[in-house]
N, C-alpha and C. Protein backbone atom coordinates (compact mmCIF):
# COMPACT_ATOMS: atom_id res chain seq x y z
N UNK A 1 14.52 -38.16 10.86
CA UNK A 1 15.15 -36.87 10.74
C UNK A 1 14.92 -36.25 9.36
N UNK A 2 15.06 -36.93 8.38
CA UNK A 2 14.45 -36.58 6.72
C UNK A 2 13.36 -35.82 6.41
N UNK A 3 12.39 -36.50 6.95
CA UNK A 3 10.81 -35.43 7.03
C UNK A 3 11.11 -34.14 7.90
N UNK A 4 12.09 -34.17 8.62
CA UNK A 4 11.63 -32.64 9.56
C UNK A 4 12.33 -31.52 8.58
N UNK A 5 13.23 -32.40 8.03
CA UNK A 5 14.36 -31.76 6.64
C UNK A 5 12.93 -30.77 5.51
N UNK A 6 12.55 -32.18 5.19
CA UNK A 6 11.95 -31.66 3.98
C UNK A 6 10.59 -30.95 4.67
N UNK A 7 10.33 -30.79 5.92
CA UNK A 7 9.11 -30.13 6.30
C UNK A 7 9.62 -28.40 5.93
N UNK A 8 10.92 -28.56 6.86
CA UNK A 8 11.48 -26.79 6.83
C UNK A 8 11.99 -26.62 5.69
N UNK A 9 12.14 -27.34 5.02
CA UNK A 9 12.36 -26.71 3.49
C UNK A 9 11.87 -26.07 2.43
N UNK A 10 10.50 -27.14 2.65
CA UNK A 10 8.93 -26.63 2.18
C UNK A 10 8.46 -25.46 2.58
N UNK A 11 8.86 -24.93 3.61
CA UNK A 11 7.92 -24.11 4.90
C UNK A 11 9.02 -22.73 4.54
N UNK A 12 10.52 -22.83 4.12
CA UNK A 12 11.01 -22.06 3.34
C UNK A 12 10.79 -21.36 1.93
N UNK A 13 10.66 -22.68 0.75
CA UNK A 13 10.15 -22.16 -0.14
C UNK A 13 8.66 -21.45 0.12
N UNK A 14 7.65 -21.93 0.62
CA UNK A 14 6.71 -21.23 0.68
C UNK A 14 6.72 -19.75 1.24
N UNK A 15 7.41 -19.66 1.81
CA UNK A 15 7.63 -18.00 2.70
C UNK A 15 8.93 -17.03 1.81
N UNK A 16 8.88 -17.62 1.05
CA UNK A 16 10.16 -16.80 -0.12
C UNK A 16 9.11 -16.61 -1.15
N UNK A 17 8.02 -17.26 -1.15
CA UNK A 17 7.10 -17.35 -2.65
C UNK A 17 6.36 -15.88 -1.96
N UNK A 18 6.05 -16.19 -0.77
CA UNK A 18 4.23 -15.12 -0.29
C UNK A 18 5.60 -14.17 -0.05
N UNK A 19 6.44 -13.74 0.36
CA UNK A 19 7.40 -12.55 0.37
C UNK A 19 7.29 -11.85 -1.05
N UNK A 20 6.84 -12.66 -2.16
CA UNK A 20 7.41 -11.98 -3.64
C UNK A 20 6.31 -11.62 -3.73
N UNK A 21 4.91 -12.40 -3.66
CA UNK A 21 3.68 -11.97 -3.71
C UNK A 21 3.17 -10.78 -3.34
N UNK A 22 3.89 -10.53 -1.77
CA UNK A 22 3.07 -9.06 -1.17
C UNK A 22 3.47 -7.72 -1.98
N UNK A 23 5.07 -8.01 -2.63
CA UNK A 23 5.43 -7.13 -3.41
C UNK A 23 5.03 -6.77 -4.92
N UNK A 24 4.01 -7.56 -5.34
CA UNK A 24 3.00 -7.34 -6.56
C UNK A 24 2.55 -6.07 -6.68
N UNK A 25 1.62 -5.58 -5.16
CA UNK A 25 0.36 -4.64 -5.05
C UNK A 25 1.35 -3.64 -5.40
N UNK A 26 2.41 -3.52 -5.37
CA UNK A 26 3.33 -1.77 -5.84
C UNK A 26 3.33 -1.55 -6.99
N UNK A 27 3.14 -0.71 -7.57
CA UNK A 27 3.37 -0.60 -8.79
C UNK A 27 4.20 0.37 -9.23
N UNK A 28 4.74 -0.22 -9.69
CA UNK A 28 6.61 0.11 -9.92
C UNK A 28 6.39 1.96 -10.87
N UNK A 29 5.25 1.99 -11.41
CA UNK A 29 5.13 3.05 -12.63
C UNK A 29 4.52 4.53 -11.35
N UNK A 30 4.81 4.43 -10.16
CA UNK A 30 3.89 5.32 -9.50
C UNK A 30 5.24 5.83 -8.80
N UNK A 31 5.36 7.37 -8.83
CA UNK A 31 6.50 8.41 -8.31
C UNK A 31 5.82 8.42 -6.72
N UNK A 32 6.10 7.72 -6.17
CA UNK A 32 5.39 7.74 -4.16
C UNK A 32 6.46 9.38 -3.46
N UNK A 33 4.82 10.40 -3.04
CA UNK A 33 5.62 11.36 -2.38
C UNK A 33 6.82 10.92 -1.25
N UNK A 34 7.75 11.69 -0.84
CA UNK A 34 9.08 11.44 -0.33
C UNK A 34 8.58 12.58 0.85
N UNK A 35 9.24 12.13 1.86
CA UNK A 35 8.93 12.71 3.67
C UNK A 35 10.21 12.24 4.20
N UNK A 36 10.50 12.71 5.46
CA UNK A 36 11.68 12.64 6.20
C UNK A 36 11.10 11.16 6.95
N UNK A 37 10.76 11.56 7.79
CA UNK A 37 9.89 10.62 9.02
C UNK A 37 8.88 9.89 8.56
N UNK A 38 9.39 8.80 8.91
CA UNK A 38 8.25 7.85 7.93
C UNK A 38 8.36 6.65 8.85
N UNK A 39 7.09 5.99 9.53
CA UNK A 39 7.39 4.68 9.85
C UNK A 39 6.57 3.50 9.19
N UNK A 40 7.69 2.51 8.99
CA UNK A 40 7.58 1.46 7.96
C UNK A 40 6.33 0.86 8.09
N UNK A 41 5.40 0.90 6.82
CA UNK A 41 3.92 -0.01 7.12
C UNK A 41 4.57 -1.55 7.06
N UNK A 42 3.67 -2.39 7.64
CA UNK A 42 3.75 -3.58 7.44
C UNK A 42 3.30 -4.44 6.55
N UNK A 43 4.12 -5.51 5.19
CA UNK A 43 3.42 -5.70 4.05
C UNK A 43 2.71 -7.22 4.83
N UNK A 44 1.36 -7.43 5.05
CA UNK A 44 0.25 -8.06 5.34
C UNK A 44 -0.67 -8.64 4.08
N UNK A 45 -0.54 -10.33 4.50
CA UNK A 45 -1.26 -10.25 3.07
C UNK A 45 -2.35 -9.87 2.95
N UNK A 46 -3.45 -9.32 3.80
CA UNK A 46 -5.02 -8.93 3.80
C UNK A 46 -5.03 -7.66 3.81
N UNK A 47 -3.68 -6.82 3.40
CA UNK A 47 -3.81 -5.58 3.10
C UNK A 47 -4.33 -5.08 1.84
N UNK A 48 -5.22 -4.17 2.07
CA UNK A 48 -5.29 -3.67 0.79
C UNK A 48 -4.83 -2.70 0.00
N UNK A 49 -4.04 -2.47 -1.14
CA UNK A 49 -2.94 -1.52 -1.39
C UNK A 49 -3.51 -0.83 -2.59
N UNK A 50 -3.89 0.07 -2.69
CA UNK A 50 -4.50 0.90 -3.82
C UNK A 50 -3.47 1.89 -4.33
N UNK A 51 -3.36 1.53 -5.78
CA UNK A 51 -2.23 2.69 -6.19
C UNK A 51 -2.92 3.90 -6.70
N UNK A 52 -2.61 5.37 -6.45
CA UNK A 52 -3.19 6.25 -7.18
C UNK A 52 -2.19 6.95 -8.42
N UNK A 53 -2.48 6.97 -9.36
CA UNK A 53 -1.77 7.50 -10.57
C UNK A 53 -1.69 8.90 -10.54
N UNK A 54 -0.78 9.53 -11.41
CA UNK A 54 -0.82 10.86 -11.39
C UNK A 54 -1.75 10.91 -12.03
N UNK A 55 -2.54 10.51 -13.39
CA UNK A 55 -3.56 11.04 -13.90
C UNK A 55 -4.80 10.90 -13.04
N UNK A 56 -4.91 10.12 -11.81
CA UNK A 56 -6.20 10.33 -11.43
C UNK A 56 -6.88 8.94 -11.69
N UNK A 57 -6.67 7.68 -12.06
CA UNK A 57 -6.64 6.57 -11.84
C UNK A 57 -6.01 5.52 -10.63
N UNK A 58 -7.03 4.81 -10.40
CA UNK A 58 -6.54 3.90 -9.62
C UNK A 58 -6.25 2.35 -9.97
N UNK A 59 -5.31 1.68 -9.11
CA UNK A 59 -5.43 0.50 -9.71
C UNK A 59 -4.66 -0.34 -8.33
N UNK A 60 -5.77 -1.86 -8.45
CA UNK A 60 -5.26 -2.75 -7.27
C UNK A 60 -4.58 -3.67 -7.74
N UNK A 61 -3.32 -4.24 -7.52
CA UNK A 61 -2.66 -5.76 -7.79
C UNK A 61 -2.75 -5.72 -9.54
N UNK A 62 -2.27 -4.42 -10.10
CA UNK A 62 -2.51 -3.80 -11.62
C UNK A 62 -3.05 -4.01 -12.24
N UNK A 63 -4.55 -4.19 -11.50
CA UNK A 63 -5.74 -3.97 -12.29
C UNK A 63 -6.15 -2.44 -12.19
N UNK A 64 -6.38 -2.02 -13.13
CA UNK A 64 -7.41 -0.46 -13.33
C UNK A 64 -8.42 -0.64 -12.57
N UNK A 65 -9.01 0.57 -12.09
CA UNK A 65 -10.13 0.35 -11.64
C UNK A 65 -10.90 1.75 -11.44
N UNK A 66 -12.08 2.07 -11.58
CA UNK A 66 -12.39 3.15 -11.55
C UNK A 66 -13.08 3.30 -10.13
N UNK A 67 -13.93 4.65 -9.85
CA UNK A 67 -13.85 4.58 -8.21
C UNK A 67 -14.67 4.18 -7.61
N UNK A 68 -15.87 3.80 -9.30
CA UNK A 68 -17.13 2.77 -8.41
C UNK A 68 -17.00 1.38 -8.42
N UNK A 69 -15.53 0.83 -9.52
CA UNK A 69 -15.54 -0.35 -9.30
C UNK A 69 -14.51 -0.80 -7.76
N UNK A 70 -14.05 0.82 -7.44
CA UNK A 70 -12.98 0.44 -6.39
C UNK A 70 -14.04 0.24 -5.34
N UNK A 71 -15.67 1.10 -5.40
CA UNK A 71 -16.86 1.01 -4.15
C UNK A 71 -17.03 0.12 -4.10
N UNK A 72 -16.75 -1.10 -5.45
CA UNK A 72 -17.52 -2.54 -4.95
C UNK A 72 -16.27 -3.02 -4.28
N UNK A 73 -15.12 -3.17 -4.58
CA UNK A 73 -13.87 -3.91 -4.14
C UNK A 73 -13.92 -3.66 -2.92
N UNK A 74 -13.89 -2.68 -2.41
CA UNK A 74 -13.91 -2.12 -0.48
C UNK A 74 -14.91 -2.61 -0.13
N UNK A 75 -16.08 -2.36 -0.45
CA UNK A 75 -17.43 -3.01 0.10
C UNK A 75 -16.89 -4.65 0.11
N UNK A 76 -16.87 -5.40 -0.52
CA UNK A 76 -16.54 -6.53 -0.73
C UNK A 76 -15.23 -6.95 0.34
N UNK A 77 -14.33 -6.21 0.78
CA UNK A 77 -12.99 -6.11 1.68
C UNK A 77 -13.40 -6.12 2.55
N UNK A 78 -14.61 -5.06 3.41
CA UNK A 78 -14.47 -4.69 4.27
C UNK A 78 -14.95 -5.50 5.08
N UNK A 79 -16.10 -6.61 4.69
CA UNK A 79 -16.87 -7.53 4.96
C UNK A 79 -15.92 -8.55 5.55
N UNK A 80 -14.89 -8.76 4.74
CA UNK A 80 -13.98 -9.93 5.13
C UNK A 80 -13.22 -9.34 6.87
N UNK A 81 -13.25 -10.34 7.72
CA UNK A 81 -12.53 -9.98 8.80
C UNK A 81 -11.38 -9.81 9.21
N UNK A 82 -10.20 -10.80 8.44
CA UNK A 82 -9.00 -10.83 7.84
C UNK A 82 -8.72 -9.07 7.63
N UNK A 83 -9.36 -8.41 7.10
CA UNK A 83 -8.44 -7.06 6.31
C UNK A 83 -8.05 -6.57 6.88
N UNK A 84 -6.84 -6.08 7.13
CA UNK A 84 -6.42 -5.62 7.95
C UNK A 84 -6.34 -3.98 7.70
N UNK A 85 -5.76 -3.41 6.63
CA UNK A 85 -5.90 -2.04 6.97
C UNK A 85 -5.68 -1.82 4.87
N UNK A 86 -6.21 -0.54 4.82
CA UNK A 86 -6.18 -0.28 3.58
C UNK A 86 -5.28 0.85 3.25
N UNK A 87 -4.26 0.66 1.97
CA UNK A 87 -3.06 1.34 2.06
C UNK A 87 -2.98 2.28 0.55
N UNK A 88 -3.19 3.05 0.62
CA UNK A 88 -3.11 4.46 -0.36
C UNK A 88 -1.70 4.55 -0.73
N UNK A 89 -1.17 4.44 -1.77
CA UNK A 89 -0.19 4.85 -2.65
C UNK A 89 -0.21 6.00 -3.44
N UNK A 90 -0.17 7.47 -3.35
CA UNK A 90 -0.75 7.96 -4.48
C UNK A 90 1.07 8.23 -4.88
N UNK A 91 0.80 8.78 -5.96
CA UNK A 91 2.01 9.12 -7.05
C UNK A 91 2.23 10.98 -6.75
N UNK A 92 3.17 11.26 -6.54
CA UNK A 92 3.72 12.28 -6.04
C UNK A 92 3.22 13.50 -7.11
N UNK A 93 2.72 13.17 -7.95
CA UNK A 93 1.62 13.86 -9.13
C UNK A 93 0.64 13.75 -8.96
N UNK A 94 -0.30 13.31 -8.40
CA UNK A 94 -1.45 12.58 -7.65
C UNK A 94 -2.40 13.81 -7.29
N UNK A 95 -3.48 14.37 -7.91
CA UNK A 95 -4.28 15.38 -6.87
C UNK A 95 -4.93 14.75 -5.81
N UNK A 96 -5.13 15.86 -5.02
CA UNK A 96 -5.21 15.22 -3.35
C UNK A 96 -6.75 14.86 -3.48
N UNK A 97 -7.84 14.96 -4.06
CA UNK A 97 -9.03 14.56 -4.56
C UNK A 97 -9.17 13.32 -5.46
N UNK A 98 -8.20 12.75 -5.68
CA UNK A 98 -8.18 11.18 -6.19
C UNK A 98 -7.97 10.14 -4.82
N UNK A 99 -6.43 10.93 -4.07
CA UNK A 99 -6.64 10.12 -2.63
C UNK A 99 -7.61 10.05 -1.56
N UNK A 100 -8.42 11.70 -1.55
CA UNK A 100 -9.97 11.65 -1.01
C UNK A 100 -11.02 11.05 -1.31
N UNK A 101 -10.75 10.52 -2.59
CA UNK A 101 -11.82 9.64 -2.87
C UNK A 101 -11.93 8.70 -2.24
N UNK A 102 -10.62 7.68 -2.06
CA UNK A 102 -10.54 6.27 -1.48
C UNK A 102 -10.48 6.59 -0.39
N UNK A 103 -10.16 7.87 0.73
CA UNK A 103 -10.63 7.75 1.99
C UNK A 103 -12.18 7.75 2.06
N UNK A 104 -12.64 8.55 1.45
CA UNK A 104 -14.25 8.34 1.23
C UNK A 104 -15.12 7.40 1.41
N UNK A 105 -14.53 6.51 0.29
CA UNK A 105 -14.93 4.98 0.46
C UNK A 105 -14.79 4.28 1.39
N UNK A 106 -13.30 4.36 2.17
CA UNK A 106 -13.20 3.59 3.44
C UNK A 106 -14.11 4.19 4.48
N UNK A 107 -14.61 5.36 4.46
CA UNK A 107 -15.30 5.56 5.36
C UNK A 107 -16.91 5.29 5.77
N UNK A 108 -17.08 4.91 4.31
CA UNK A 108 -18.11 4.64 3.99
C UNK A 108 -18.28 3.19 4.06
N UNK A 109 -17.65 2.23 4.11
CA UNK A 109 -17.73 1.35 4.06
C UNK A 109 -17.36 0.58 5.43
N UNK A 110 -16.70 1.25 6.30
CA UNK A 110 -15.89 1.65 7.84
C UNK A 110 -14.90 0.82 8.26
N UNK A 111 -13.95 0.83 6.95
CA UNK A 111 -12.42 0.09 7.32
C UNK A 111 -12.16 0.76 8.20
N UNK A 112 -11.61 -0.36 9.50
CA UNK A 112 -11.08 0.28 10.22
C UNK A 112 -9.37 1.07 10.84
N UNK A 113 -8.71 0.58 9.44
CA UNK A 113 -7.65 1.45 9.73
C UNK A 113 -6.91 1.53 8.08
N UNK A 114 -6.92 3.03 7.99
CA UNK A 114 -6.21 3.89 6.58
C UNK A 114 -4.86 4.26 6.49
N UNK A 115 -3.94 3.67 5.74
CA UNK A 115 -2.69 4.21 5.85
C UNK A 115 -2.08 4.59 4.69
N UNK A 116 -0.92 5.46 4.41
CA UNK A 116 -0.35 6.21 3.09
C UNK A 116 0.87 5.10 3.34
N UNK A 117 1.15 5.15 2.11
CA UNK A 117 2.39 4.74 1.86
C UNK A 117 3.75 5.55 0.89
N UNK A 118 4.28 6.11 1.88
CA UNK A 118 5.28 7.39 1.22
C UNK A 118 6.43 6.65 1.15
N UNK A 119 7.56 7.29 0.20
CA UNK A 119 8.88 6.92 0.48
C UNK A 119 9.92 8.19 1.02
N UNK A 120 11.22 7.50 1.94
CA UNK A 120 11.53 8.40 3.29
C UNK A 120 12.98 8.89 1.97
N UNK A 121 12.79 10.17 2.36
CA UNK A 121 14.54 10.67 1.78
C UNK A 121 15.39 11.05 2.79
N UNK A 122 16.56 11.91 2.30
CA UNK A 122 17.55 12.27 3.10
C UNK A 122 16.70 13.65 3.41
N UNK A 123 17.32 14.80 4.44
CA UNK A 123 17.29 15.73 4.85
C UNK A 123 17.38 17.09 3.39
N UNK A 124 18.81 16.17 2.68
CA UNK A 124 19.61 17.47 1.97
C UNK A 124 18.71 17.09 0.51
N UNK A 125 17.92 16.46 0.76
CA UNK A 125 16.78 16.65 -0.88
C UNK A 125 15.67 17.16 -0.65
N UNK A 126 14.97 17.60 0.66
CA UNK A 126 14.36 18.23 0.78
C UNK A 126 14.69 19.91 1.15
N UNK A 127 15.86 20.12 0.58
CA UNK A 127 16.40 21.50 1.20
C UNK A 127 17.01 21.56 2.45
N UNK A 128 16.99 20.84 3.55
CA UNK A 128 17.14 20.84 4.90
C UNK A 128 18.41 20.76 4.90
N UNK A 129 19.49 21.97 5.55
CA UNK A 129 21.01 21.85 5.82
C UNK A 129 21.51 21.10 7.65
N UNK A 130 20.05 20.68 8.32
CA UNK A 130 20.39 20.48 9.80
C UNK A 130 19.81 21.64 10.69
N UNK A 131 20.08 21.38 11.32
CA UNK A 131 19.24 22.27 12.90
C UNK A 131 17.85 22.10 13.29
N UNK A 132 17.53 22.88 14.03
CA UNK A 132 15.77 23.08 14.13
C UNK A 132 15.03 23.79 13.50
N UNK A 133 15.53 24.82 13.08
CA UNK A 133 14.44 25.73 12.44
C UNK A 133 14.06 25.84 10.88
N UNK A 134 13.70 26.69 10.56
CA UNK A 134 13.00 26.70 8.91
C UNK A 134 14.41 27.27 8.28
């Protein structure tokens, strides 16, 4: 009965460790645009999470990276079969031609699935008092 103890115990710490891990790729210094409706991405460890800065920099797992070293990183991703989908962070300062870039690349390289990662607010911070209309 001891070993099955210390099997699930192990099998605990390890899944409390890769839980802290997936939460690395964020980078805490990036203002993420805010939307009502938002459904939750899934944190995967073969995701790839690209932060975009307001100045127009990018950076993976907080490394810098510029957008031809981000061409080799995707090229290099996309190859792997594991990846599951590649995830755009830009910073709510962010021109929309820094996040076109990295769709660019994914397309070019033909990840097959691109996702944003926004954060969801209330109604009454986007102006919205209720109802349907404008």
């Amino acid at each position: 009965m001891t070993p099955i103890i210390d099997v699930v115990f192990n099998l605990l710490i390890f899944f409390l460790l890769a839980s802290q891990f997936a939460r690395v790729e964020r980078d805490q210094s990036i203002n993420v645009v805010a939307v009502n409706d938002i459904q939750p991405v899934a944190e995967m460890p073969n995701n790839l999470v690209v932060n975009v800065h307001a100045d127009g920099h990018y950076s993976v797992m907080g490394v810098a990276h510029t957008l031809e070293s981000l061409d080799k990183l995707i090229a290099a991703r996309a190859k792997d079969a594991d990846m599951r989908q590649v995830i755009i962070r830009p910073d709510a300062e962010a021109s929309c031609k820094a996040a076109a870039g990295v769709m660019d690349l994914c397309n070019k390289h033909k990840v097959g699935s691109i996702g944003f990662s926004l954060a969801q607010t209330s109604e009454s911070a986007l102006g919205h008092t209720g109802g349907s209309g404008p």
